[in-house]
PDB file of N, CA and C in Angstrom:
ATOM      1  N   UNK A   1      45.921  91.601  30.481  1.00  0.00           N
ATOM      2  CA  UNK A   1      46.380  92.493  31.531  1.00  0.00           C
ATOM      3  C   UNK A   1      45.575  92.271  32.810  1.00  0.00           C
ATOM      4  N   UNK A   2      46.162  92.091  33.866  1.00  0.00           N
ATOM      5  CA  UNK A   2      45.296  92.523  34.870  1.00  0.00           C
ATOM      6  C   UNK A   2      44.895  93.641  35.069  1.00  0.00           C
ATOM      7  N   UNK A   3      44.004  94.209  36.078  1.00  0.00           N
ATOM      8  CA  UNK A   3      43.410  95.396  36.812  1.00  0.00           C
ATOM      9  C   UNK A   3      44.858  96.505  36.542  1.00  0.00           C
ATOM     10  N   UNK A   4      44.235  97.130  35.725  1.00  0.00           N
ATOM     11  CA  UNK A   4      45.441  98.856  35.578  1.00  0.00           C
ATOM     12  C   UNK A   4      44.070  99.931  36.583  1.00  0.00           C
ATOM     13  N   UNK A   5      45.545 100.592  37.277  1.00  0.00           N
ATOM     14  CA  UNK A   5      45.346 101.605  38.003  1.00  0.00           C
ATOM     15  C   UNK A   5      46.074 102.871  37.070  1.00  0.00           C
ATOM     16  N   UNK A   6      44.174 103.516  37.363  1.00  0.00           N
ATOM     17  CA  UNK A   6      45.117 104.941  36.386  1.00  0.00           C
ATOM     18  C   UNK A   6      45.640 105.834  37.187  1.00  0.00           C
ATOM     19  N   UNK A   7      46.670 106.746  36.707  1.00  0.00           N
ATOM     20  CA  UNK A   7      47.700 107.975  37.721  1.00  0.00           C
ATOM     21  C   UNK A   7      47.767 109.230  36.334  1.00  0.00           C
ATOM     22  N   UNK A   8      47.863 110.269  36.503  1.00  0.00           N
ATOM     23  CA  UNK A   8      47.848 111.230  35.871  1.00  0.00           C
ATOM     24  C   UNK A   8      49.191 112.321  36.712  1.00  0.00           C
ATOM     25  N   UNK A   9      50.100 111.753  36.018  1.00  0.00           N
ATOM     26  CA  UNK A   9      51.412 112.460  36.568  1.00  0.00           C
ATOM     27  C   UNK A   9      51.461 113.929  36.268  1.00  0.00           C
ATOM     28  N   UNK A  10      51.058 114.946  37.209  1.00  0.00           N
ATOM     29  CA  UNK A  10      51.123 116.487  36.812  1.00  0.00           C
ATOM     30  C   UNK A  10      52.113 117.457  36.434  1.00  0.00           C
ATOM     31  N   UNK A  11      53.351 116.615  36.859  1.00  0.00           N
ATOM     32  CA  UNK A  11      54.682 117.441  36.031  1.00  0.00           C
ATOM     33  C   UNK A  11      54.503 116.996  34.659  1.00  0.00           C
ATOM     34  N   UNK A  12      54.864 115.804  34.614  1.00  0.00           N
ATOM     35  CA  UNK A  12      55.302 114.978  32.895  1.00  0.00           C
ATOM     36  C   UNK A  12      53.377 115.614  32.311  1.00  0.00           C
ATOM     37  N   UNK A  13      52.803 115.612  32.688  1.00  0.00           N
ATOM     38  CA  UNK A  13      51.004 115.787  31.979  1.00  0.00           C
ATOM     39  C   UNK A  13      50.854 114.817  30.895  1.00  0.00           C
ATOM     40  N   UNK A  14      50.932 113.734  31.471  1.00  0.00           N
ATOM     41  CA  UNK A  14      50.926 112.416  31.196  1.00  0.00           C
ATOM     42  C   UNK A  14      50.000 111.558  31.554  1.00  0.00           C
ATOM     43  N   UNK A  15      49.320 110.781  31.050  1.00  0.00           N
ATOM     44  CA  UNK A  15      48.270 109.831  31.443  1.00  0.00           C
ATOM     45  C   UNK A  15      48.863 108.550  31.941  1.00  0.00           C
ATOM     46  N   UNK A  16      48.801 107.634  32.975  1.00  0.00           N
ATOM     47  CA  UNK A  16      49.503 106.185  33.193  1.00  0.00           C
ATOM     48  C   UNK A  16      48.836 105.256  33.483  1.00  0.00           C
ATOM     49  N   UNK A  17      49.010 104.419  33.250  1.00  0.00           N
ATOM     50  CA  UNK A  17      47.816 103.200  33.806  1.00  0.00           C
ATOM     51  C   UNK A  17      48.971 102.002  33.814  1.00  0.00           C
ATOM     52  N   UNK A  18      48.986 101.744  35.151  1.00  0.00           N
ATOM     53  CA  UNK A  18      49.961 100.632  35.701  1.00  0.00           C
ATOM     54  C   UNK A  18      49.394  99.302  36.757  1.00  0.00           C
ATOM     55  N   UNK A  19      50.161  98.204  37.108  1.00  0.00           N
ATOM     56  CA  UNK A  19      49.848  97.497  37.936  1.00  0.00           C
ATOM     57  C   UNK A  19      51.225  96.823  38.376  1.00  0.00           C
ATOM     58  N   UNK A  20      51.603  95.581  38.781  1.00  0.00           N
ATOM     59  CA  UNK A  20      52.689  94.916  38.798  1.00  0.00           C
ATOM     60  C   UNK A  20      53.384  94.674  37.778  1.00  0.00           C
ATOM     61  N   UNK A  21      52.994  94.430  36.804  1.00  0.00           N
ATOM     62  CA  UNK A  21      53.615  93.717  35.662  1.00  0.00           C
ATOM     63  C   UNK A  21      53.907  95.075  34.353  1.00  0.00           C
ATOM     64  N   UNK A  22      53.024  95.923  34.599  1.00  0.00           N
ATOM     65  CA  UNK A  22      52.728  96.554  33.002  1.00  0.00           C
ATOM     66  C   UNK A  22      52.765  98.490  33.494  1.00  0.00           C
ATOM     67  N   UNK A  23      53.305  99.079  32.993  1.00  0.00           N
ATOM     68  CA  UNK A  23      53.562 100.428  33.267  1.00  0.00           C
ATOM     69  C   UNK A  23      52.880 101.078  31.786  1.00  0.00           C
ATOM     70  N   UNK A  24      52.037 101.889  31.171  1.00  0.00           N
ATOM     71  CA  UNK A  24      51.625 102.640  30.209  1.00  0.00           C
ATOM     72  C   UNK A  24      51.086 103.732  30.501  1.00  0.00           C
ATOM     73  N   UNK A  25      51.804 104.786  29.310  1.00  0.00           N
ATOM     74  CA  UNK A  25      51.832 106.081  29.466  1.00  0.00           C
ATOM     75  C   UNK A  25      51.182 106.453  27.741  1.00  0.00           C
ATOM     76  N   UNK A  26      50.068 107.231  27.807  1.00  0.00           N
ATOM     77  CA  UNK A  26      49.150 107.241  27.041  1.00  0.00           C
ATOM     78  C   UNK A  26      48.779 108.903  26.703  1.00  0.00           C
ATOM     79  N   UNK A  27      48.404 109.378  25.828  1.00  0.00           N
ATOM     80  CA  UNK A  27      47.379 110.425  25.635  1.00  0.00           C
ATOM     81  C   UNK A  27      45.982 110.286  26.184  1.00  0.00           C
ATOM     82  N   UNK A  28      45.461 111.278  27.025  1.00  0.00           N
ATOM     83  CA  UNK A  28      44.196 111.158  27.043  1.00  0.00           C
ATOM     84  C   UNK A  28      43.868 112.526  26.929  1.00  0.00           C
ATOM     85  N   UNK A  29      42.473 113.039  27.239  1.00  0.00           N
ATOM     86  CA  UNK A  29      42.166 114.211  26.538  1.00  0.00           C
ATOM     87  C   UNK A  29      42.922 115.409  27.882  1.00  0.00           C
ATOM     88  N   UNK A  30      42.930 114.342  28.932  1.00  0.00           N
ATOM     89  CA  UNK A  30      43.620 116.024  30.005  1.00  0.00           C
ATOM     90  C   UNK A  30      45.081 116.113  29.952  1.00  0.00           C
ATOM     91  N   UNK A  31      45.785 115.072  29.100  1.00  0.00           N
ATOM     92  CA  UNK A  31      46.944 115.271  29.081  1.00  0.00           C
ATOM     93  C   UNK A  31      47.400 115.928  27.281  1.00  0.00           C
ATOM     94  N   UNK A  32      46.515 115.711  26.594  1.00  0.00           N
ATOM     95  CA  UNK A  32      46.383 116.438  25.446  1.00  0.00           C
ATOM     96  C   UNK A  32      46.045 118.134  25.486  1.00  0.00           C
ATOM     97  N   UNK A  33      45.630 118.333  26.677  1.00  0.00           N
ATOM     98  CA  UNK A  33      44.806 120.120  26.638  1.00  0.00           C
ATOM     99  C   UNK A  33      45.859 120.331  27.139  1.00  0.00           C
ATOM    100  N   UNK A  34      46.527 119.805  28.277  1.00  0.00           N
ATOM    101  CA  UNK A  34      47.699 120.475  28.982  1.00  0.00           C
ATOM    102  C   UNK A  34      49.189 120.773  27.950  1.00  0.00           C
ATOM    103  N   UNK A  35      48.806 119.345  26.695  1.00  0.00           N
ATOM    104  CA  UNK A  35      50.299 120.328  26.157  1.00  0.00           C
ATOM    105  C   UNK A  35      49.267 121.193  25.026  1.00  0.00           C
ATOM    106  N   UNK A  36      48.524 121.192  25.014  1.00  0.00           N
ATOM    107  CA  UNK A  36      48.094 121.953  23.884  1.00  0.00           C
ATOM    108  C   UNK A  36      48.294 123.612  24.195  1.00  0.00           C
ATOM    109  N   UNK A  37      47.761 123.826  26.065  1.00  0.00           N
ATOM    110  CA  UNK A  37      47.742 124.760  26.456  1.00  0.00           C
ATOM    111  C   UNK A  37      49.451 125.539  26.794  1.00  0.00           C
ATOM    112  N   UNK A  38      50.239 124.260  26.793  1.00  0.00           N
ATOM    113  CA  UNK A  38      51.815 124.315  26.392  1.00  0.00           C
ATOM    114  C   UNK A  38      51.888 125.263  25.208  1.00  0.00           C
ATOM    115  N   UNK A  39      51.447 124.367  24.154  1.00  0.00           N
ATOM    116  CA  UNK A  39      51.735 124.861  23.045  1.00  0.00           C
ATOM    117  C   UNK A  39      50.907 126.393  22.508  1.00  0.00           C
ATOM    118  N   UNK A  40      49.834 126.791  23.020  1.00  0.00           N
ATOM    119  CA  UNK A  40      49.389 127.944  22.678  1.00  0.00           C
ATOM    120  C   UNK A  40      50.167 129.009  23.274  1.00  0.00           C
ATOM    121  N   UNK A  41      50.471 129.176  25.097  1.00  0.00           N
ATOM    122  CA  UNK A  41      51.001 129.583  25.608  1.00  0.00           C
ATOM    123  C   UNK A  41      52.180 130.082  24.761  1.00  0.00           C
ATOM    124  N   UNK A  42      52.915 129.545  24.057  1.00  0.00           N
ATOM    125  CA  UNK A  42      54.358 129.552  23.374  1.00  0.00           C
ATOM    126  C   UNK A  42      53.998 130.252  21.813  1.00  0.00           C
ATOM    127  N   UNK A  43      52.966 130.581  21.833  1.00  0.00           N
ATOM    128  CA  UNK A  43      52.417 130.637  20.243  1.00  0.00           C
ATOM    129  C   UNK A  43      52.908 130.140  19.256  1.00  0.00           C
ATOM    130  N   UNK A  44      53.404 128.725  19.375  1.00  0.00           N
ATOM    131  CA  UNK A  44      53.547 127.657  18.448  1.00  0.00           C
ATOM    132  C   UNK A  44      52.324 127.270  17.435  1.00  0.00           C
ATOM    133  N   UNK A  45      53.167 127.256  16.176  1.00  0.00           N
ATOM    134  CA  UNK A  45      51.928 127.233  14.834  1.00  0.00           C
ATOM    135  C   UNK A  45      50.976 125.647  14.735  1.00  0.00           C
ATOM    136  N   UNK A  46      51.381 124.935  15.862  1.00  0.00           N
ATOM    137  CA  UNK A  46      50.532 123.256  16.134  1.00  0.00           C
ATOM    138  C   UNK A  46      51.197 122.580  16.291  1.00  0.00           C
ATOM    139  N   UNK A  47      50.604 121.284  16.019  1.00  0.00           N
ATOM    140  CA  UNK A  47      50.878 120.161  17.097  1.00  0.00           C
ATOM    141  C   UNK A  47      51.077 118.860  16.333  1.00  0.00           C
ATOM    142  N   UNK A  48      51.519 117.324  16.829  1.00  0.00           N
ATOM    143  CA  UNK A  48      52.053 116.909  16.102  1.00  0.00           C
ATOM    144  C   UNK A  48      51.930 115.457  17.321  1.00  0.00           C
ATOM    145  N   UNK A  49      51.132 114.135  16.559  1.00  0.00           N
ATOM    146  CA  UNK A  49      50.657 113.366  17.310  1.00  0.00           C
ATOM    147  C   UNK A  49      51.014 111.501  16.499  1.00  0.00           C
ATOM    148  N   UNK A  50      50.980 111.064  16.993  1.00  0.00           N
ATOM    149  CA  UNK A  50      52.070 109.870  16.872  1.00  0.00           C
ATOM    150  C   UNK A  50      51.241 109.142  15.940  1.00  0.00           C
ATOM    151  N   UNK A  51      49.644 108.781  16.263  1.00  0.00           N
ATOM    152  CA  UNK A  51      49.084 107.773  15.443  1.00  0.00           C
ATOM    153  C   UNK A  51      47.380 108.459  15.696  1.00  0.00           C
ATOM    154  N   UNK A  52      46.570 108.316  14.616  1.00  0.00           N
ATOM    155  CA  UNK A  52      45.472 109.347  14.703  1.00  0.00           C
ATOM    156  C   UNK A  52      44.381 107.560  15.085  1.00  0.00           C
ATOM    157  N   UNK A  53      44.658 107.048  13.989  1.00  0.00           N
ATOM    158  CA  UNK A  53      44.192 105.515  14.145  1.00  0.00           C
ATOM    159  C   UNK A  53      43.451 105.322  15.114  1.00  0.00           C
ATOM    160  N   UNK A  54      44.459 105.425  16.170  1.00  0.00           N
ATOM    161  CA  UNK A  54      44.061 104.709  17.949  1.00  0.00           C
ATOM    162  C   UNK A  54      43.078 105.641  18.567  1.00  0.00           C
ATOM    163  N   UNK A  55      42.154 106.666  17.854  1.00  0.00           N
ATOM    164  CA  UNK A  55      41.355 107.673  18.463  1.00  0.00           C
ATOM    165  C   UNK A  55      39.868 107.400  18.007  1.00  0.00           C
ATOM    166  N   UNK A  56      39.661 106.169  18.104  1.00  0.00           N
ATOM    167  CA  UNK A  56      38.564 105.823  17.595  1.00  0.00           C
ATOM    168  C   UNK A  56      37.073 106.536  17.523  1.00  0.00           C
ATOM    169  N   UNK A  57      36.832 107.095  18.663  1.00  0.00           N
ATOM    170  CA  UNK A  57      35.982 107.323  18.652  1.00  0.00           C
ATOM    171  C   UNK A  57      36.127 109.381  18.676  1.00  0.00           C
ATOM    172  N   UNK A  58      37.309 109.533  18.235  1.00  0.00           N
ATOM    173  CA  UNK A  58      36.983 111.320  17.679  1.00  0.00           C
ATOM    174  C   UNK A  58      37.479 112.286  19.151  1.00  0.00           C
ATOM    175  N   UNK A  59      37.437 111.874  20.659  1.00  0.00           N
ATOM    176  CA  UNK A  59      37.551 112.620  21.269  1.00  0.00           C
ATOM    177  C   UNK A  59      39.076 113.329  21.511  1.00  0.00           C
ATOM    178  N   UNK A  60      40.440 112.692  21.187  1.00  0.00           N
ATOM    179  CA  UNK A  60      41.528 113.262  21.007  1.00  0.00           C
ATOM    180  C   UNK A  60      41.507 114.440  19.970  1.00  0.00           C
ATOM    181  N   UNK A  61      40.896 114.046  18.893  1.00  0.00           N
ATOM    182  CA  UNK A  61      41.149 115.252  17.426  1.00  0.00           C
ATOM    183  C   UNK A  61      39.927 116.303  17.965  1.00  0.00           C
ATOM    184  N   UNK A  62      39.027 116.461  18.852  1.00  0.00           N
ATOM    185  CA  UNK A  62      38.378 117.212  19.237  1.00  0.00           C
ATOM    186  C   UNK A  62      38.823 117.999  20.045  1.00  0.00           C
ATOM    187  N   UNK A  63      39.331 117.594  21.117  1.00  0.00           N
ATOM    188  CA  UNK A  63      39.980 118.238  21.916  1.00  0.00           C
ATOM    189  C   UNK A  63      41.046 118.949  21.520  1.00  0.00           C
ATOM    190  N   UNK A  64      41.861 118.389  20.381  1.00  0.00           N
ATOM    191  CA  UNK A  64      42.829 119.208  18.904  1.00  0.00           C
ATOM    192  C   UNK A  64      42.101 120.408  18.794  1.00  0.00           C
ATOM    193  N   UNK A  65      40.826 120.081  18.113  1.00  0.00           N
ATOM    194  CA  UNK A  65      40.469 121.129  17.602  1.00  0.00           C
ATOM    195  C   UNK A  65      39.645 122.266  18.217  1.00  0.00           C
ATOM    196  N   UNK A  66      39.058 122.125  19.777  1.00  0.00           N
ATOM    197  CA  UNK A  66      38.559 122.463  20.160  1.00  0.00           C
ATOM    198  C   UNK A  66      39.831 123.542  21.304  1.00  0.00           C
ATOM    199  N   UNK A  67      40.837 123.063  21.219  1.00  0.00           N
ATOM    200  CA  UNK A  67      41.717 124.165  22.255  1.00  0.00           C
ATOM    201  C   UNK A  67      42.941 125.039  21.308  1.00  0.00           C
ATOM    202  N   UNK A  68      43.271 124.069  20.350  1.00  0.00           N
ATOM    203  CA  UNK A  68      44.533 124.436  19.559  1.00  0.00           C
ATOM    204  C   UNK A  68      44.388 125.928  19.030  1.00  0.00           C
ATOM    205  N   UNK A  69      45.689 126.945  19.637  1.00  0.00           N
ATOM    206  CA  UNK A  69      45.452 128.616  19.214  1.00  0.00           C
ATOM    207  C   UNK A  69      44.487 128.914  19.656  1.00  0.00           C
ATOM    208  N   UNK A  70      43.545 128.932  20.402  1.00  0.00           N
ATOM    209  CA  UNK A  70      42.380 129.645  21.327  1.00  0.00           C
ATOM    210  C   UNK A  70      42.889 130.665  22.513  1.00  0.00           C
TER     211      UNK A  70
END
């Protein structure tokens, strides 16, 4: 890849990192609190995430566990 520029789209609360060639739209932890805070708001019983794998180092499932129903 070349040089990705990150964008954090505030409607969609979406993470992006793009350049010429390559467009990606990602979880990161401020786009994870924002639906989380979706989802509490709604008093929905949790949440529901595509691949745990790619969170190597723990800070997605933290941020899970650290906002989810609060």
């Amino acid at each position: 890849f070349n040089k990705m520029t990150y964008y954090f789209d505030d409607v969609a609360k979406a993470a992006i990192l793009y350049n010429d060639d390559w467009f990606i739209s990602y979880e990161d932890p401020q786009a994870l609190k924002a639906k989380i805070e979706y989802i509490n708001a709604l008093d929905l019983a949790g949440i529901m995430f595509w691949q745990l794998a790619s969170d190597n180092t723990g800070e997605l499932l933290a941020v899970i566990a650290n906002n989810l129903n609060k």
